[in-house]
N, C-alpha and C. Protein backbone atom coordinates (compact mmCIF):
# COMPACT_ATOMS: atom_id res chain seq x y z
N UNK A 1 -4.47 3.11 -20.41
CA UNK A 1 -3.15 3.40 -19.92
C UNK A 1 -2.91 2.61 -18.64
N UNK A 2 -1.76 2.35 -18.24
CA UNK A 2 -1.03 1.37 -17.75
C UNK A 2 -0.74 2.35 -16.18
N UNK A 3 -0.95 1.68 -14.86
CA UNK A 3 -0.74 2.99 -13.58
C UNK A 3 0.58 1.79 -13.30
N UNK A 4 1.45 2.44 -13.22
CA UNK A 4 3.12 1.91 -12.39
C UNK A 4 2.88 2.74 -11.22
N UNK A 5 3.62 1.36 -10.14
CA UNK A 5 3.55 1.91 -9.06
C UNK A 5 4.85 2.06 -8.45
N UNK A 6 5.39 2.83 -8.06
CA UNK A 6 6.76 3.16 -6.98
C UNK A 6 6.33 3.08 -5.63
N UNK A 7 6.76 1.72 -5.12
CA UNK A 7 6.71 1.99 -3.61
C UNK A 7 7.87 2.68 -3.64
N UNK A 8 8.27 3.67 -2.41
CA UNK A 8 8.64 4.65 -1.61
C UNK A 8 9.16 3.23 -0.69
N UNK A 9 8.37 2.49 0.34
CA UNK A 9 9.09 1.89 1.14
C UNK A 9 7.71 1.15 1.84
N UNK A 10 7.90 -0.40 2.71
CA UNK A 10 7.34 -0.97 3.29
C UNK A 10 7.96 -0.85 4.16
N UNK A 11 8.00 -0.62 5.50
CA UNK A 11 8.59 -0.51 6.60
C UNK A 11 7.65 -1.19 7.72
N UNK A 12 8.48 -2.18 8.26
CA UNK A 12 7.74 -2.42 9.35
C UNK A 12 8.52 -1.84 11.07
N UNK A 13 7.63 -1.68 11.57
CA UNK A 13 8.47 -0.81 12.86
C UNK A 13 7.85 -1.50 13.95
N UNK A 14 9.34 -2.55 14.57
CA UNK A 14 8.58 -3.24 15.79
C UNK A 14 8.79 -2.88 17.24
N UNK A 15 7.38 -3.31 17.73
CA UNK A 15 7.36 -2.57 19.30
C UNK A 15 8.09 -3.25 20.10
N UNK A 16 8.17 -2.40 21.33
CA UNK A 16 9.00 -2.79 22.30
C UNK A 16 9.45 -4.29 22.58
N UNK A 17 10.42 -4.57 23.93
CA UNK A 17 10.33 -5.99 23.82
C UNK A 17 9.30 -6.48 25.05
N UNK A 18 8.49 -5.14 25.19
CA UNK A 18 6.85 -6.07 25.91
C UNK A 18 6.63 -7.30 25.65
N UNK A 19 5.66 -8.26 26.04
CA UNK A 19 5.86 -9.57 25.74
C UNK A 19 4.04 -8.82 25.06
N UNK A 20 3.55 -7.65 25.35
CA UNK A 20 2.20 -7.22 24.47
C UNK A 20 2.19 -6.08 23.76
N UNK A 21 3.69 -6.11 23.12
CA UNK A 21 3.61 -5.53 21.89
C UNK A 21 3.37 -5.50 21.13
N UNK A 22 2.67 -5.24 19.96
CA UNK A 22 2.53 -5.53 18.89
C UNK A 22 3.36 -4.62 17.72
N UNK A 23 3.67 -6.03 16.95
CA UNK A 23 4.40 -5.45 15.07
C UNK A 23 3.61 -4.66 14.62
N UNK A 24 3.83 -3.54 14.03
CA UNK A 24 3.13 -2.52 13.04
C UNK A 24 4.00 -2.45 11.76
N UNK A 25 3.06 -1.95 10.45
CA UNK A 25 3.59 -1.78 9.52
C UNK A 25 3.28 -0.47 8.94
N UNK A 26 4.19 0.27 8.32
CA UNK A 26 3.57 0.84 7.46
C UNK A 26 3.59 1.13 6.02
N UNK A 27 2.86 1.32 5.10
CA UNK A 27 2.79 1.51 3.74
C UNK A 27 2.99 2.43 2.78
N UNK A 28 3.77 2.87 2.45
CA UNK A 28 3.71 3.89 1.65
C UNK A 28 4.54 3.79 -0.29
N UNK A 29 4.34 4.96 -0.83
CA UNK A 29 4.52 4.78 -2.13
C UNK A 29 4.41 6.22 -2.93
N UNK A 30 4.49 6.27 -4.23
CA UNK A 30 4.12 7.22 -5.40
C UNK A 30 3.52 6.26 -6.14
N UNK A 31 1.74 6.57 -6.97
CA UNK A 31 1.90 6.27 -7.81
C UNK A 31 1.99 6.90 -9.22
N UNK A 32 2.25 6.13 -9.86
CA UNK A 32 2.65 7.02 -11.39
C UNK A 32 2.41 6.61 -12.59
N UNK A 33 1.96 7.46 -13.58
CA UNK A 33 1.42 6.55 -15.11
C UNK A 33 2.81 5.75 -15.90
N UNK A 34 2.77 5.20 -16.95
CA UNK A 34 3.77 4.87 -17.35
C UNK A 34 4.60 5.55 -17.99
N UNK A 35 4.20 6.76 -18.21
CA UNK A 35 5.21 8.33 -18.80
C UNK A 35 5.96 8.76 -17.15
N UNK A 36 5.54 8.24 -16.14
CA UNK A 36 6.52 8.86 -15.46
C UNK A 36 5.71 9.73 -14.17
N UNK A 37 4.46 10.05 -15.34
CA UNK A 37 4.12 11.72 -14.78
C UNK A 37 3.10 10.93 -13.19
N UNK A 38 3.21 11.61 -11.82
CA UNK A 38 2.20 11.12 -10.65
C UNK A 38 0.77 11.66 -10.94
N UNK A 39 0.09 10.55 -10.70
CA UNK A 39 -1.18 10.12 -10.46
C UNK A 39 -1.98 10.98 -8.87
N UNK A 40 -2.81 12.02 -8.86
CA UNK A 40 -3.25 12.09 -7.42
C UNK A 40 -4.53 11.37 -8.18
N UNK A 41 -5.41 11.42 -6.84
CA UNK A 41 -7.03 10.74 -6.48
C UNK A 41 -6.97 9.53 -6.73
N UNK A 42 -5.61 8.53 -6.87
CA UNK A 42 -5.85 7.14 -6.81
C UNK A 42 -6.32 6.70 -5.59
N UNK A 43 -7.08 5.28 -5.57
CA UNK A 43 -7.61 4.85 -4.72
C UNK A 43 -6.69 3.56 -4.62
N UNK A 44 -6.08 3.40 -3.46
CA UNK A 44 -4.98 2.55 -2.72
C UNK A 44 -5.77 1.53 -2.08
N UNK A 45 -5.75 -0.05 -1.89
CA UNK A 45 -6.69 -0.57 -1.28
C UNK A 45 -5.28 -1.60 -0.29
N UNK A 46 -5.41 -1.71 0.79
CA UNK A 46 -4.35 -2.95 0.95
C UNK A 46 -5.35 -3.87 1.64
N UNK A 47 -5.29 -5.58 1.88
CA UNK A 47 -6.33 -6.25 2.44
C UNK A 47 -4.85 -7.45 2.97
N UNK A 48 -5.32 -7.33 4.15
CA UNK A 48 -4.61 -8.60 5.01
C UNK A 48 -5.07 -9.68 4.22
N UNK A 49 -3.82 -10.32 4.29
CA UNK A 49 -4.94 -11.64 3.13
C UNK A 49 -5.30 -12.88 4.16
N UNK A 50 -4.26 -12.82 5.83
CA UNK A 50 -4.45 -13.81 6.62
C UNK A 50 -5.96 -13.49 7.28
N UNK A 51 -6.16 -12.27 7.47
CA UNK A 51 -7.45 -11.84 8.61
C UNK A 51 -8.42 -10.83 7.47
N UNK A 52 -8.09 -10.36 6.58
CA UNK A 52 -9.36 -9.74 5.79
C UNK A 52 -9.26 -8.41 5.80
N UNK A 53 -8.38 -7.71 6.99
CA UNK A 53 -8.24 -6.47 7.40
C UNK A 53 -8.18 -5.51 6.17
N UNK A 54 -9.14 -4.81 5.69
CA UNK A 54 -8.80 -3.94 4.79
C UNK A 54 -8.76 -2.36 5.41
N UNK A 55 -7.69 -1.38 4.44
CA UNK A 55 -7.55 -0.12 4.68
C UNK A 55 -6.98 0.88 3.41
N UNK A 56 -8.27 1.79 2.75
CA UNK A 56 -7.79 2.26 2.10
C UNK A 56 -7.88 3.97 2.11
N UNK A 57 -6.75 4.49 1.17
CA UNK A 57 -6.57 5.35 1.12
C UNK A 57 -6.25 6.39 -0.40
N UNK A 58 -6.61 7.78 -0.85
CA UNK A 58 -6.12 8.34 -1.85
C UNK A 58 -5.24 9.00 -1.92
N UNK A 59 -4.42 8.86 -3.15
CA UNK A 59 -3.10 9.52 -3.54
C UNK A 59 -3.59 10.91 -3.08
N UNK A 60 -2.23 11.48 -2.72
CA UNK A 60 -2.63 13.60 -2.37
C UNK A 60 -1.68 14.16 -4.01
N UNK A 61 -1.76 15.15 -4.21
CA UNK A 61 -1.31 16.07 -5.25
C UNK A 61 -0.26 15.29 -5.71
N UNK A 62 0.73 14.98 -4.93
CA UNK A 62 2.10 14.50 -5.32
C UNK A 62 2.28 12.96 -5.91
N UNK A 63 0.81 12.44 -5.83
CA UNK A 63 0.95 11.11 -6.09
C UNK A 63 0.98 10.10 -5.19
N UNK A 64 1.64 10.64 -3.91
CA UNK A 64 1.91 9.73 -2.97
C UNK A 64 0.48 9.28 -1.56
N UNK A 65 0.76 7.94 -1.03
CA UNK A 65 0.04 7.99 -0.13
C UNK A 65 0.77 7.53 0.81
N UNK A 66 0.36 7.04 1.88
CA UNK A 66 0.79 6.88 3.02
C UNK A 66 -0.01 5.78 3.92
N UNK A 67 -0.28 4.73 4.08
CA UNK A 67 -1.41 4.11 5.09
C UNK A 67 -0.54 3.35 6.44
N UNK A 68 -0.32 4.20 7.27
CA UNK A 68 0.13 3.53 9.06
C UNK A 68 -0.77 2.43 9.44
N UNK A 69 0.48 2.42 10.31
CA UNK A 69 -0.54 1.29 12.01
C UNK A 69 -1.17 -0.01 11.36
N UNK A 70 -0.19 -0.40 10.03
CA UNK A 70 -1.15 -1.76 9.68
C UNK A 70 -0.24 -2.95 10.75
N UNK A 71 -1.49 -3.77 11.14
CA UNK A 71 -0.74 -5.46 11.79
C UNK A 71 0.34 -6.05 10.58
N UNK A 72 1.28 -6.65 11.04
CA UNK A 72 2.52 -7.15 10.38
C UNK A 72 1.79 -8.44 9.68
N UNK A 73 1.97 -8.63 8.52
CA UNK A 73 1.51 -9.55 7.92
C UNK A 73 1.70 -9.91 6.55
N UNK A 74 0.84 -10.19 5.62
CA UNK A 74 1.23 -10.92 3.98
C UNK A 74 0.20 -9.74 3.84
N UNK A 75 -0.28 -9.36 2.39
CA UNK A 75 -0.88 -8.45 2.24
C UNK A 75 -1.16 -7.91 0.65
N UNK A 76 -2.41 -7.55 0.37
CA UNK A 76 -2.66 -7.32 -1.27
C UNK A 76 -2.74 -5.92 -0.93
N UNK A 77 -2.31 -5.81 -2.47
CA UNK A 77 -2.20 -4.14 -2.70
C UNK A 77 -2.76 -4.12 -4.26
N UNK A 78 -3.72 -2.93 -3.95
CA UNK A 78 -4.98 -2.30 -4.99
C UNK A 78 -4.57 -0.77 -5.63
N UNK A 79 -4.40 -0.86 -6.71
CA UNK A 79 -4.31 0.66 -7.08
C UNK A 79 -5.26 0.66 -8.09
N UNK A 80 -6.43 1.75 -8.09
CA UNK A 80 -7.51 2.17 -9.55
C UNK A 80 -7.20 3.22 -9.61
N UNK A 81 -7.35 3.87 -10.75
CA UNK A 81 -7.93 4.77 -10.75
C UNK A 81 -8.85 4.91 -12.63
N UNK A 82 -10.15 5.43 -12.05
CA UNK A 82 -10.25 5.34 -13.44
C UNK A 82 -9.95 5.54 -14.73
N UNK A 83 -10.27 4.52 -15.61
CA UNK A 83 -9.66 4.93 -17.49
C UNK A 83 -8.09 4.90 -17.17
N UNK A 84 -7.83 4.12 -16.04
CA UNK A 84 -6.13 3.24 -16.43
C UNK A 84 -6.22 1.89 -15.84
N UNK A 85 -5.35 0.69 -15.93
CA UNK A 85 -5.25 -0.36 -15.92
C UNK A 85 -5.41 -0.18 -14.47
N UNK A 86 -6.16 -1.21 -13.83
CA UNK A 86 -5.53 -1.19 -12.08
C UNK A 86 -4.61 -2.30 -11.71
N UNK A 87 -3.87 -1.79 -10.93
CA UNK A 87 -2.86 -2.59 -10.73
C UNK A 87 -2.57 -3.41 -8.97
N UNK A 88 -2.30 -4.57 -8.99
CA UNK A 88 -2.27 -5.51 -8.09
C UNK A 88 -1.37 -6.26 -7.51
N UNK A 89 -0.48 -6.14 -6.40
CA UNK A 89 0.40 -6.67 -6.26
C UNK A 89 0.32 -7.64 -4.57
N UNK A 90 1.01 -9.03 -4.75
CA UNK A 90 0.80 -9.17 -2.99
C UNK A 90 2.26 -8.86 -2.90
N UNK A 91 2.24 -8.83 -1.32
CA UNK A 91 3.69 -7.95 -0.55
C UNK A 91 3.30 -9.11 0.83
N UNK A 92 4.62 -9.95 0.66
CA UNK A 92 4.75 -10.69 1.98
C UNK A 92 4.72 -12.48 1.41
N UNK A 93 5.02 -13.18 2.59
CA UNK A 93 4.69 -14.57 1.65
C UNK A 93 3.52 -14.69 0.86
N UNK A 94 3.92 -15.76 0.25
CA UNK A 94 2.49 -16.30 -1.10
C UNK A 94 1.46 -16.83 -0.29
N UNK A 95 0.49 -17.00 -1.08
CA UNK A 95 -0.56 -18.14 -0.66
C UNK A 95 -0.50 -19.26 -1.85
């Protein structure tokens, strides 16, 4: 079986106009099988693709996750979970 994913929203939220502020992002989503129905205990992976930075996280009851405070950047996105397809998407320019 096939995991579809609903991002919810990429939001990036930028800091002040400090000249040592830094861009933050954050990540969030539902994921869901292809009937519709949400997925919890998925394992969410995102990996900076410029610096390597990885941070992951699992779906809660509702399907959804949530991963803050990422650096502003290009970025892969990992969804498994087992005995369904995993699914892979980048978010931001190409390489």
């Amino acid at each position: 079986m096939k995991i579809t994913l609903a991002i919810i929203g990429l939001m990036m939220v930028l800091g002040g106009a400090s000249a040592l502020a830094q861009a933050t992002a954050q990540m969030s989503g539902t994921v869901r099988d292809e009937s519709g129905a949400v997925l919890p205990g998925v394992t969410v992976t995102v990996t900076q693709t410029d610096t390597g930075l990885t941070r992951t996280t699992v779906t809660e009851g509702s399907g959804s996750y949530v991963i803050p405070n990422l650096p502003t950047g290009p970025y892969k996105l990992e969804v498994s979970l087992q005995g369904f397809k995993s699914y892979v998407q980048q978010i931001g320019r190409a390489h």
